[in-house]
N, C-alpha and C. Protein backbone atom coordinates (compact mmCIF):
# COMPACT_ATOMS: atom_id res chain seq x y z
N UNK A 1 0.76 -1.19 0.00
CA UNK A 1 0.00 0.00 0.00
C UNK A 1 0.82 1.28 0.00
N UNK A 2 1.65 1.48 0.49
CA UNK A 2 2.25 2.50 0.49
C UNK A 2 3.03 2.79 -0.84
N UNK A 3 3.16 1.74 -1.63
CA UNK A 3 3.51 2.21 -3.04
C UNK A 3 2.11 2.72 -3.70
N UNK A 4 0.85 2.75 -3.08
CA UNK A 4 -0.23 3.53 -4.18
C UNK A 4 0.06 4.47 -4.08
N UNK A 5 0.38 5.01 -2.61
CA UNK A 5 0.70 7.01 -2.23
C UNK A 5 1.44 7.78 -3.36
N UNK A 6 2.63 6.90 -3.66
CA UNK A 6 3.62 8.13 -4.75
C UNK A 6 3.09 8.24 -5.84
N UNK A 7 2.45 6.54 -6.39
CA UNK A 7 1.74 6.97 -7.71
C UNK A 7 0.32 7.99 -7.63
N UNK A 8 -0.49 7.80 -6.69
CA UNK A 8 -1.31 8.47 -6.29
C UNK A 8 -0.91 10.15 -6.35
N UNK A 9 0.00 10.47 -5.93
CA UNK A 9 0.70 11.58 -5.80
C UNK A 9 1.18 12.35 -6.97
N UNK A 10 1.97 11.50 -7.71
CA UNK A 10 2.10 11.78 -8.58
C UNK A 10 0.77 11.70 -10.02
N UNK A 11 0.16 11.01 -9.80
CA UNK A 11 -1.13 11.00 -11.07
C UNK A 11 -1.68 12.17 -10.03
N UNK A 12 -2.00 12.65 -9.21
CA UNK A 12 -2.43 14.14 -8.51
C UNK A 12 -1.45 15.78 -9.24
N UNK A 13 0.06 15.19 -9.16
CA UNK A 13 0.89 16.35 -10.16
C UNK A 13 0.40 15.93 -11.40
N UNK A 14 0.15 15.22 -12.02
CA UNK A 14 0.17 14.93 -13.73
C UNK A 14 -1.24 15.61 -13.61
N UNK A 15 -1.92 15.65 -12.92
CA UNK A 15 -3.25 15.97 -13.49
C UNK A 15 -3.77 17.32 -13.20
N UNK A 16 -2.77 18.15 -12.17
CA UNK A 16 -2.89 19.36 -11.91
C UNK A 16 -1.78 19.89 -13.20
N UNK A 17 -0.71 18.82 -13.52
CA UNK A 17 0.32 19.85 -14.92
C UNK A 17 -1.14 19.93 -16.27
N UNK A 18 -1.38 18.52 -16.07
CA UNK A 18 -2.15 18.40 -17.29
C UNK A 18 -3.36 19.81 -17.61
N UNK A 19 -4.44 19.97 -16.65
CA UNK A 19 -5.47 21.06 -16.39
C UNK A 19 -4.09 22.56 -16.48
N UNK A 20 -3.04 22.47 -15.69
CA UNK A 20 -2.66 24.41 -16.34
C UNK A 20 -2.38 24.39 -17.85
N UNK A 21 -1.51 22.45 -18.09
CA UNK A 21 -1.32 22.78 -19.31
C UNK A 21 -2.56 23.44 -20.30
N UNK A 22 -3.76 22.72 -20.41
CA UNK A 22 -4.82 22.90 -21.13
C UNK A 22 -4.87 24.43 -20.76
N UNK A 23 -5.13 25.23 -20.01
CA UNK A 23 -5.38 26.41 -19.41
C UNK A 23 -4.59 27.37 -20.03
N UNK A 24 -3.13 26.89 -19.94
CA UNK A 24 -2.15 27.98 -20.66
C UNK A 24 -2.35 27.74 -22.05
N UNK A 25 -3.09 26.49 -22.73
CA UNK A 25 -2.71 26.31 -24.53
C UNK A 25 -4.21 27.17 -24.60
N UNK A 26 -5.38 27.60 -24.12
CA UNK A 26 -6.54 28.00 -24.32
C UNK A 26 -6.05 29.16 -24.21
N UNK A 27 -5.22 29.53 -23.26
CA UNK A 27 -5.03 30.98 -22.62
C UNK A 27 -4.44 31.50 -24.10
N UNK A 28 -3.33 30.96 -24.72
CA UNK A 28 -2.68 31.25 -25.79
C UNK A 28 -3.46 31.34 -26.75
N UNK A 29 -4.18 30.43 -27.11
CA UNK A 29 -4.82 30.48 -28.54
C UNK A 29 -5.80 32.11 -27.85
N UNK A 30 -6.27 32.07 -27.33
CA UNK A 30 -7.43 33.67 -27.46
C UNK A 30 -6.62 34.63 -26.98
N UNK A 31 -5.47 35.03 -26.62
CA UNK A 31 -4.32 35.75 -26.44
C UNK A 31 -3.97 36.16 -27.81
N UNK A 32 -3.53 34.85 -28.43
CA UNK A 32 -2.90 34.90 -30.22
C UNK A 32 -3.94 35.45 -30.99
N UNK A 33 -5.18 35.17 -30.88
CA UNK A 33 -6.34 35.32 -31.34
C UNK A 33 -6.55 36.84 -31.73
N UNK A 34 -6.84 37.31 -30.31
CA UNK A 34 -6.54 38.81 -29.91
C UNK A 34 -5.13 39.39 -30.60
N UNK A 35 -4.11 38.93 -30.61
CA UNK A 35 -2.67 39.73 -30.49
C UNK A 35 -2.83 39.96 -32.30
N UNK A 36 -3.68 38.98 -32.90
CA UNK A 36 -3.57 39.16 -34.91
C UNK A 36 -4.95 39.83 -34.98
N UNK A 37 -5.84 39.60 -34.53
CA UNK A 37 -7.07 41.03 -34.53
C UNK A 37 -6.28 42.23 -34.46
N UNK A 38 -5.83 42.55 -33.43
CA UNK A 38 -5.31 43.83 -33.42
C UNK A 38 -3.90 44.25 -34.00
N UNK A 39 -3.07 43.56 -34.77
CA UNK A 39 -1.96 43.77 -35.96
C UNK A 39 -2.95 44.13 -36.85
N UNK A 40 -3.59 43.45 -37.10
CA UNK A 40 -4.94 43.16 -38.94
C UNK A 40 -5.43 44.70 -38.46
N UNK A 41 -6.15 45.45 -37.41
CA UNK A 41 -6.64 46.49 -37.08
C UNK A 41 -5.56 47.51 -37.39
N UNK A 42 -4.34 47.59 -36.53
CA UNK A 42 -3.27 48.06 -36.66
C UNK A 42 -2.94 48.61 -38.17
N UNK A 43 -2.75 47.51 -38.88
CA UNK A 43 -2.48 47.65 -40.44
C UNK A 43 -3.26 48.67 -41.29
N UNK A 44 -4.52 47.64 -41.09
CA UNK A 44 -5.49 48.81 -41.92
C UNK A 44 -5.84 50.39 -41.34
N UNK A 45 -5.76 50.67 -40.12
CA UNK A 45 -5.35 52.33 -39.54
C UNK A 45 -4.03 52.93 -40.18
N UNK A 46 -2.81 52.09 -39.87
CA UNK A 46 -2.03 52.49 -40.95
C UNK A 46 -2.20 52.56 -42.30
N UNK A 47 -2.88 52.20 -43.32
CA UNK A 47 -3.26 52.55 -44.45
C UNK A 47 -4.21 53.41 -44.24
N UNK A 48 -5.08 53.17 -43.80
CA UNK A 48 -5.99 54.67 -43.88
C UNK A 48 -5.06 55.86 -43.46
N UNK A 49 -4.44 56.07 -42.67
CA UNK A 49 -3.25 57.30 -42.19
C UNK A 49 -2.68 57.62 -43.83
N UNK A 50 -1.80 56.73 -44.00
CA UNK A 50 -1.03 56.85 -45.65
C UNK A 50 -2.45 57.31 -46.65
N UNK A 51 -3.47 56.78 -46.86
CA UNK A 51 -3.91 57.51 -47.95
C UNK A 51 -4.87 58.87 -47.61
N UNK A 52 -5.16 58.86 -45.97
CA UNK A 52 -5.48 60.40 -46.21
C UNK A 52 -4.70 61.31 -45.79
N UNK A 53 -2.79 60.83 -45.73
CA UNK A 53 -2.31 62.43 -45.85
C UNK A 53 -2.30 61.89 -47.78
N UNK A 54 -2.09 61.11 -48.43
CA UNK A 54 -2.10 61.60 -49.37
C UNK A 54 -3.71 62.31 -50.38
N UNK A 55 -4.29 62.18 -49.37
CA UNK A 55 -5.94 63.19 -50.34
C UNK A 55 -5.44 64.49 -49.57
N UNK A 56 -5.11 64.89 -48.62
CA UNK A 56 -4.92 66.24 -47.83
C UNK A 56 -4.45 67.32 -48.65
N UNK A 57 -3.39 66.81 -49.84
CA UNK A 57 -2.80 67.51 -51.03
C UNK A 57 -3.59 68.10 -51.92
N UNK A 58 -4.31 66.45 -52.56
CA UNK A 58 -5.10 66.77 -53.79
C UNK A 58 -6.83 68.01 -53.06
N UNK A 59 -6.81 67.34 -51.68
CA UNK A 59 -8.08 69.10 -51.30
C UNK A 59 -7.52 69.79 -51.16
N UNK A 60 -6.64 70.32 -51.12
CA UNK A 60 -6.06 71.66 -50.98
C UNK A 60 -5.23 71.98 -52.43
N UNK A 61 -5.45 71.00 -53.16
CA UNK A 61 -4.89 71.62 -54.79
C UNK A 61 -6.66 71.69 -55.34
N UNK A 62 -7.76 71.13 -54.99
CA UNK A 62 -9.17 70.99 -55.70
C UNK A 62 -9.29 72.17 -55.15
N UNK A 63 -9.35 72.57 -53.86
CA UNK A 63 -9.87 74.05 -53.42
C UNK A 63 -8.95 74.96 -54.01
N UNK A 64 -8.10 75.19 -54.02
CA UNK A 64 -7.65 75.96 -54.68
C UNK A 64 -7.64 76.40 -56.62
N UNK A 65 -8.40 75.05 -56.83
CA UNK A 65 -8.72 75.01 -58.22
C UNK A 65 -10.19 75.51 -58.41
N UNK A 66 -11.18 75.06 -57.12
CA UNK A 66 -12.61 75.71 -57.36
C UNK A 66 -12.28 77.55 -57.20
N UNK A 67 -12.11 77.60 -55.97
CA UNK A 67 -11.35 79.22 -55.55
C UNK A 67 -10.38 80.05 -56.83
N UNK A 68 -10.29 79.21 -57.39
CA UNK A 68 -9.27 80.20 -58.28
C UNK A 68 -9.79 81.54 -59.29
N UNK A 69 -10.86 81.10 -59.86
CA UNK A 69 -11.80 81.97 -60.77
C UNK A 69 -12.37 83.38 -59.71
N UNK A 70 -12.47 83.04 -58.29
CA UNK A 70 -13.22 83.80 -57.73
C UNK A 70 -12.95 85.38 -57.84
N UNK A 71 -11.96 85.55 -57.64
CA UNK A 71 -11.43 87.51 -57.85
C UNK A 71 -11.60 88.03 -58.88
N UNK A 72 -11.40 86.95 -60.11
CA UNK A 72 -12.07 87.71 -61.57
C UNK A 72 -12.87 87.79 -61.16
N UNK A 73 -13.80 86.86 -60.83
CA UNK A 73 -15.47 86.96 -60.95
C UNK A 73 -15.99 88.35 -60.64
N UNK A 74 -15.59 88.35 -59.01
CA UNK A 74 -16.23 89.18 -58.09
C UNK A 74 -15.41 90.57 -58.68
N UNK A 75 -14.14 90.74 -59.86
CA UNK A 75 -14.00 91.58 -60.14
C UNK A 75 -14.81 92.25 -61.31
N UNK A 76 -15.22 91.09 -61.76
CA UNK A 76 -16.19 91.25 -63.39
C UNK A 76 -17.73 91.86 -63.15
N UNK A 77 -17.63 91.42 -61.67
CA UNK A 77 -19.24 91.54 -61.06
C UNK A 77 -19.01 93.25 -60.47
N UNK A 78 -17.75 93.75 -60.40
CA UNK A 78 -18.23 95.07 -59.35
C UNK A 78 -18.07 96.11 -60.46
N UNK A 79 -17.05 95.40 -61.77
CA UNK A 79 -17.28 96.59 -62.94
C UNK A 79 -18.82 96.76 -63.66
N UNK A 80 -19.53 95.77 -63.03
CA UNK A 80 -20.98 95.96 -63.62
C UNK A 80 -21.53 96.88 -62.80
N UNK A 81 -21.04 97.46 -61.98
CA UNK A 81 -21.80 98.17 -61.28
C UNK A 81 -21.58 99.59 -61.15
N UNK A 82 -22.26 100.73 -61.81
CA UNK A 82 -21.82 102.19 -61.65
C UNK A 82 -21.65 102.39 -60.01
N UNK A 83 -20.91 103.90 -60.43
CA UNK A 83 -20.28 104.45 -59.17
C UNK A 83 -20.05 106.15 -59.33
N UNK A 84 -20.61 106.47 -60.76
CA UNK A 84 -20.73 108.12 -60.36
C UNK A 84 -22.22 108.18 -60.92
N UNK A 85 -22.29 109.70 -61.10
CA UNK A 85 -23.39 110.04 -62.00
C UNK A 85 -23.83 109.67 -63.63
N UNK A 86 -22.55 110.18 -63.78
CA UNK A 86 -22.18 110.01 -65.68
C UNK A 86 -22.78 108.76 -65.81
N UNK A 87 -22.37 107.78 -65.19
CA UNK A 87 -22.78 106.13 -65.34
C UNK A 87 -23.89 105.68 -65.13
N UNK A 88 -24.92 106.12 -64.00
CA UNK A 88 -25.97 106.13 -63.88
C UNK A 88 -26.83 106.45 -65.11
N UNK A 89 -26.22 108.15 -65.61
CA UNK A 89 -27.45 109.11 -66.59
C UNK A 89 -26.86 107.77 -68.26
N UNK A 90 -25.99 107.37 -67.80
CA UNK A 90 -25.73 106.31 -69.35
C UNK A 90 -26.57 105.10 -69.04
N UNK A 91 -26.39 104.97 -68.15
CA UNK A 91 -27.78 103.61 -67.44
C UNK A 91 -29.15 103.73 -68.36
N UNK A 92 -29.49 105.08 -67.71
CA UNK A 92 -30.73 105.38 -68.26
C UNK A 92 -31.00 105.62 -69.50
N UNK A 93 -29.55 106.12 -70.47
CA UNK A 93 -29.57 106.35 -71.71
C UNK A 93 -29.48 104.62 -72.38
N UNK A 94 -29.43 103.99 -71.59
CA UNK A 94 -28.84 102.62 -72.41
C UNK A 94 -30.78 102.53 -72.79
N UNK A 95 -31.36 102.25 -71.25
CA UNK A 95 -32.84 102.04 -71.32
C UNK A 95 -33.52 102.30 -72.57
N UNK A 96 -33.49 103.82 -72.11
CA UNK A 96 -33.94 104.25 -73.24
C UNK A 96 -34.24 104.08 -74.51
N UNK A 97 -32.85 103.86 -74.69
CA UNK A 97 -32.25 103.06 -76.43
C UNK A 97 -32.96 102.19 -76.80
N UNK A 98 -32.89 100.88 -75.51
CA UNK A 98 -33.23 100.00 -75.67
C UNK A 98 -35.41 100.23 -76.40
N UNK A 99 -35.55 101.14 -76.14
CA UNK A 99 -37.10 101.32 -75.93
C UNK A 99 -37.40 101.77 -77.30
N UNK A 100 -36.35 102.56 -77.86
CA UNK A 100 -36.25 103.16 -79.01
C UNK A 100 -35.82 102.40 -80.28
N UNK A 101 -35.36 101.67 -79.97
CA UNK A 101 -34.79 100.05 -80.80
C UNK A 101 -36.04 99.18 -81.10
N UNK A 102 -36.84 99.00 -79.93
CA UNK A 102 -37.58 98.41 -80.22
C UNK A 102 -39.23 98.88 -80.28
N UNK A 103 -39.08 100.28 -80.85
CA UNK A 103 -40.66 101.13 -81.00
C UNK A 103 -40.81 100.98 -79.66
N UNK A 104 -41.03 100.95 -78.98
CA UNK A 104 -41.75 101.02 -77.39
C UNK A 104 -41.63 102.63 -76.94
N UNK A 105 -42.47 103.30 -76.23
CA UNK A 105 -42.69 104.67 -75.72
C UNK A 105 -42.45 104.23 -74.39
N UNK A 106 -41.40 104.08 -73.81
CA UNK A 106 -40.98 103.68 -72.37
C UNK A 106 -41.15 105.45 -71.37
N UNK A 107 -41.60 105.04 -70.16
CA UNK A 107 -41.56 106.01 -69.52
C UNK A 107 -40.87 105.52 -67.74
N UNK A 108 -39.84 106.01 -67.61
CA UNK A 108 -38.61 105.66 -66.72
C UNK A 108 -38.84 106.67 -65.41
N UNK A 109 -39.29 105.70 -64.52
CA UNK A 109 -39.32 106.27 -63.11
C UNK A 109 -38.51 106.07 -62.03
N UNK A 110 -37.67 107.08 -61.81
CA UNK A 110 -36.89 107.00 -60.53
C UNK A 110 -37.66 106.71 -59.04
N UNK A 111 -37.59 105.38 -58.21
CA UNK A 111 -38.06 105.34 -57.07
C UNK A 111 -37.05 106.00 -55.86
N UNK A 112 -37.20 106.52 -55.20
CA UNK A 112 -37.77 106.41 -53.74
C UNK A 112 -36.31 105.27 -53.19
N UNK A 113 -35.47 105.04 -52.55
CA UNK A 113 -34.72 103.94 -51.59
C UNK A 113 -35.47 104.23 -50.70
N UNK A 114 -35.36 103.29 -49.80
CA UNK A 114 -36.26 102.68 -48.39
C UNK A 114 -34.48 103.31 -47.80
N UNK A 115 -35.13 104.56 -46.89
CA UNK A 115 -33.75 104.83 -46.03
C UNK A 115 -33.44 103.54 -44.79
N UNK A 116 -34.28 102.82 -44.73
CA UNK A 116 -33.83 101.65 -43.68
C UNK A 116 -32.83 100.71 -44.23
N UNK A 117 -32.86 100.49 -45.56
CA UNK A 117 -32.63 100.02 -46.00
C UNK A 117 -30.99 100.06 -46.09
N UNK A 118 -29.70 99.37 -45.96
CA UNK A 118 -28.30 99.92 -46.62
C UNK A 118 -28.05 99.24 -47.46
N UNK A 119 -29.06 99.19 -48.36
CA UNK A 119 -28.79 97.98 -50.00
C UNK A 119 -28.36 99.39 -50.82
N UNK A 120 -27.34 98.95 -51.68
CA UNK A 120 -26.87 99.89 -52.74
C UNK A 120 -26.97 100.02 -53.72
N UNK A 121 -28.23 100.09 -54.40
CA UNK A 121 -28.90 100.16 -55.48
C UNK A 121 -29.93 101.13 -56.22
N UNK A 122 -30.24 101.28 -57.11
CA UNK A 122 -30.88 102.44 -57.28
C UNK A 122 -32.35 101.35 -58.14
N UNK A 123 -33.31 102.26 -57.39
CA UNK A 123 -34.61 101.28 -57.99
C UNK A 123 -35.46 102.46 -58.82
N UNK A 124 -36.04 101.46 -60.14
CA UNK A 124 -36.47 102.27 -61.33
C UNK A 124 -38.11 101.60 -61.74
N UNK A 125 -38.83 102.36 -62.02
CA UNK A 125 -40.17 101.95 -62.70
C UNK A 125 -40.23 101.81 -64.23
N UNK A 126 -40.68 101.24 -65.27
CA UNK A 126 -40.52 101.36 -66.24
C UNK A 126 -42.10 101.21 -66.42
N UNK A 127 -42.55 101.72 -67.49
CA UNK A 127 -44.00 101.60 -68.51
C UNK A 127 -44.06 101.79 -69.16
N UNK A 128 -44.75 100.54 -70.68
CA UNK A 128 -44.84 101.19 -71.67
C UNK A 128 -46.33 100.08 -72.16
N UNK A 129 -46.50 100.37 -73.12
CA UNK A 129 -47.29 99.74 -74.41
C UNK A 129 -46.84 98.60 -74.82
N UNK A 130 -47.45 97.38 -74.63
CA UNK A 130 -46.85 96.25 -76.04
C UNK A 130 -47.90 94.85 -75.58
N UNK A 131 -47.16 94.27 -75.81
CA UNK A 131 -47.96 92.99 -76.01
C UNK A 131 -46.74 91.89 -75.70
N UNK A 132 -46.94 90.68 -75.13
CA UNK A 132 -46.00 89.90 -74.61
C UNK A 132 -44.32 89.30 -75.44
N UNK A 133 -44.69 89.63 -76.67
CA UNK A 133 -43.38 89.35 -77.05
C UNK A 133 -42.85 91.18 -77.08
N UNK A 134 -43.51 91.98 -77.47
CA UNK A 134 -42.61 93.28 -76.57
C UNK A 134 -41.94 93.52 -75.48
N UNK A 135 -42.66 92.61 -74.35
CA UNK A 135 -41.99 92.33 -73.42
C UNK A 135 -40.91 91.46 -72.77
N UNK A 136 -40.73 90.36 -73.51
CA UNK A 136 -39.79 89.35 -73.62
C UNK A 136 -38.50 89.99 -74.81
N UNK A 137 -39.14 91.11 -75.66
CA UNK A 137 -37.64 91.50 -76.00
C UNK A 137 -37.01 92.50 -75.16
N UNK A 138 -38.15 93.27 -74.96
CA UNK A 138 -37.27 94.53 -74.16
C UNK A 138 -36.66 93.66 -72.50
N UNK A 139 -37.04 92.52 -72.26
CA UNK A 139 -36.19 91.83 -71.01
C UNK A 139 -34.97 91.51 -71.54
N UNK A 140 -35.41 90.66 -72.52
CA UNK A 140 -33.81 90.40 -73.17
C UNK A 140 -32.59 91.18 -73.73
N UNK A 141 -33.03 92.31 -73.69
CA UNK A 141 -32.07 93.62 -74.39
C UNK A 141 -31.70 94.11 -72.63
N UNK A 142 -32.69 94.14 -72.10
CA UNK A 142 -32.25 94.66 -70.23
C UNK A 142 -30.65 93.93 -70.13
N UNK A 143 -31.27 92.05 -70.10
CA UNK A 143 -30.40 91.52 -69.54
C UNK A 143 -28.92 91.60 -70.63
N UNK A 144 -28.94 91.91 -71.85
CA UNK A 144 -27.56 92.10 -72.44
C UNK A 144 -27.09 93.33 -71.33
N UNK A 145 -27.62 94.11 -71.08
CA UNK A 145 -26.84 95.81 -71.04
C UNK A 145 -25.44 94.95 -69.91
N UNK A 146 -24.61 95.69 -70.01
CA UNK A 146 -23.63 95.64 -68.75
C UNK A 146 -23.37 96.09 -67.71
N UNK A 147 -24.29 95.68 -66.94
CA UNK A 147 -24.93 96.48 -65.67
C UNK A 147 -25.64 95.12 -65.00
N UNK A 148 -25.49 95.13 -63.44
CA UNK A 148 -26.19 94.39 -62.34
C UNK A 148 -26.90 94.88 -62.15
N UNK A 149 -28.28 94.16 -62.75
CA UNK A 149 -29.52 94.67 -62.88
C UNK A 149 -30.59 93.46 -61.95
N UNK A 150 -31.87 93.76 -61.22
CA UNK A 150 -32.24 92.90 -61.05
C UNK A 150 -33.75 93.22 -61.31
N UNK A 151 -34.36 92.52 -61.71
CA UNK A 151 -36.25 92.48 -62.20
C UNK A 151 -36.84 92.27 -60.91
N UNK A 152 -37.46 93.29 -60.25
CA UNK A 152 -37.75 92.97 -58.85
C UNK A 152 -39.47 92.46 -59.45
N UNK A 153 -40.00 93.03 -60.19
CA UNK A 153 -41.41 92.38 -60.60
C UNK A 153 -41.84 92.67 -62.16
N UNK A 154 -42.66 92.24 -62.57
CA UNK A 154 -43.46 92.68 -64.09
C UNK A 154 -44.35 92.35 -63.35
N UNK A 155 -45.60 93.52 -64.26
CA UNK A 155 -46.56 93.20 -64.01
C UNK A 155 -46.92 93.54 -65.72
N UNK A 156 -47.98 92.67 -65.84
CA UNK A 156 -48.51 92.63 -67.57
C UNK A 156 -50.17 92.25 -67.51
N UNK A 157 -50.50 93.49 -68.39
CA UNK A 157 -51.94 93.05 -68.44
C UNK A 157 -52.28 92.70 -69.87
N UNK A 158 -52.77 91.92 -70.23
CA UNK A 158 -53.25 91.29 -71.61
C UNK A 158 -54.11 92.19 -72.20
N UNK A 159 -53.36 92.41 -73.44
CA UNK A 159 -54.05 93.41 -74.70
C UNK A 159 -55.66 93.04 -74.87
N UNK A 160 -55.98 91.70 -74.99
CA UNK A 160 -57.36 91.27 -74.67
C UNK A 160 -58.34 91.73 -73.83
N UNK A 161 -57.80 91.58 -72.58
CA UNK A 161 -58.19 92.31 -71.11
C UNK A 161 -58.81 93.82 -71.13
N UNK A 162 -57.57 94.02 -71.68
CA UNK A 162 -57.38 95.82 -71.92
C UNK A 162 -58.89 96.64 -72.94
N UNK A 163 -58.80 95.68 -74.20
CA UNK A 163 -60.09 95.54 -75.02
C UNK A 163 -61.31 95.83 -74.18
N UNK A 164 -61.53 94.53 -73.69
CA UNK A 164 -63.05 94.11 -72.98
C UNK A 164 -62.96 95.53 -71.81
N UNK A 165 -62.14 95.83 -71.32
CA UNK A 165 -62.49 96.08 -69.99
C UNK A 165 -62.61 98.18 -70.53
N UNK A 166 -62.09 98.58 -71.97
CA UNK A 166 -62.53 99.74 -72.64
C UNK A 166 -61.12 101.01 -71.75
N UNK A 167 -60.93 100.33 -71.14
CA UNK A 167 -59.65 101.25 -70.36
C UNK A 167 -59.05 101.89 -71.93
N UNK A 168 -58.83 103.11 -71.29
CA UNK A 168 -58.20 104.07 -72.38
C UNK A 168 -56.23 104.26 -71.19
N UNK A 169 -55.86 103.09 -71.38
CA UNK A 169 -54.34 103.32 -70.39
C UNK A 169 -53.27 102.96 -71.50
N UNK A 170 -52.81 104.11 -71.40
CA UNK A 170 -51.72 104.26 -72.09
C UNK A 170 -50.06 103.12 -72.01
N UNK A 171 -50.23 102.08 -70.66
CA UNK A 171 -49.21 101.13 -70.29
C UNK A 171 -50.23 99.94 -69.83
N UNK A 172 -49.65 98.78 -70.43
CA UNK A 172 -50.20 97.58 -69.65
C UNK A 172 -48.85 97.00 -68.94
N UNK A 173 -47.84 97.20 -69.17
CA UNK A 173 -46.51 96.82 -68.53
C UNK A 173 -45.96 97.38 -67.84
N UNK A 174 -45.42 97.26 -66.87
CA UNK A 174 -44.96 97.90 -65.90
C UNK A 174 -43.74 97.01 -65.01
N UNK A 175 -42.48 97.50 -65.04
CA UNK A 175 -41.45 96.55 -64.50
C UNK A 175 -40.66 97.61 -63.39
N UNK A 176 -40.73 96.95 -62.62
CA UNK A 176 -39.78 97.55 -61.69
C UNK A 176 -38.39 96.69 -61.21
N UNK A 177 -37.74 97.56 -61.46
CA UNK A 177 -35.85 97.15 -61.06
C UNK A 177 -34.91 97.48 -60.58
N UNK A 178 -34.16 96.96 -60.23
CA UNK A 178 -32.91 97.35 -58.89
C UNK A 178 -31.48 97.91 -60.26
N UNK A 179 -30.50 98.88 -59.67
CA UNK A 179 -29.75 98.91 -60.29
C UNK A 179 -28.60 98.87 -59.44
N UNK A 180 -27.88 97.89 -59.25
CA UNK A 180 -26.91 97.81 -58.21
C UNK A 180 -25.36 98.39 -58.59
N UNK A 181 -25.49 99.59 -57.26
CA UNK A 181 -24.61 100.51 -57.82
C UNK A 181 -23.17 100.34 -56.35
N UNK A 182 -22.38 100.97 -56.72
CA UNK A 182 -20.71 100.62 -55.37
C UNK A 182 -21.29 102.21 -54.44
């Protein structure tokens, strides 16, 4: 009997090595498991790093390619806009022309600015005589002139209308517009 004790003893060590062994090969595999998840994570953060410093270039060469036109623009846009008198009374002479070009008896009314207002523009009434393609040319001759102009309304009453209803009015059109001045 006393020879069962050592084997006893010992199959007691073999079976406590055996259970850490299992313990430490489990421990390893989800350790290893973990340790290549996070290289594989690792990696692909490092590639994302590498390709967005390399886009950081190409937006700041695209913005600078949308941005580039802008100072002409806004320079092309402020020569449309008078800034003495002379330029104004040619404003009105352009109108005019335009009215005279196309038979129309235009009659050109200076409004009124709204002093609340700090918009820098000069606002105008126009009226004349015609019929809807009179009015679609004399817009289209507006919008050639070279001037920041804006159509704040038309109002148009139909030559028909005008008939039935016996009105003796000398304008069925009537446009009012901004002239945006520095």
């Amino acid at each position: 009997m006393p020879q069962a004790e050592p084997s006893n003893k010992l199959q007691k060590i073999f079976n406590v090595c055996l259970v850490l062994m299992i313990f430490f090969f489990c421990a390893n595999l989800i350790l290893g498991g973990s340790l290549k998840t996070l290289h594989r994570d690792i990696a692909v953060l490092t590639e994302f790093l590498s390709n967005a410093e390399r886009v950081k270039p190409n937006f700041e060469e695209s913005l600078n390619l949308y941005t580039q036109g802008t100072q002409e623009s806004i320079a092309y846009v402020d020569t449309l806009r008078p800034d003495t008198e002379t330029e104004y009374i040619q404003f009105i002479s352009s109108v005019e022309a335009i009215g005279q070009n196309l038979s129309l008896h235009l009659e050109l009314e200076s409004l009124d600015a709204d002093e609340d207002k700090k918009e820098e523009a000069l606002n105008y009434r126009i009226r004349f005589f015609g019929g809807q393609l009179d009015l679609i040319r004399f817009l289209e001759e507006l919008e050639a002139l070279p001037y920041y102009i804006r159509v704040n309304s038309v109002q148009y009453e139909d030559l028909e209308e005008l008939s039935r209803t016996n009105e003796d009015t000398p304008t069925n059109i009537v446009l009012t517009i901004q002239l945006y001045v520095k």
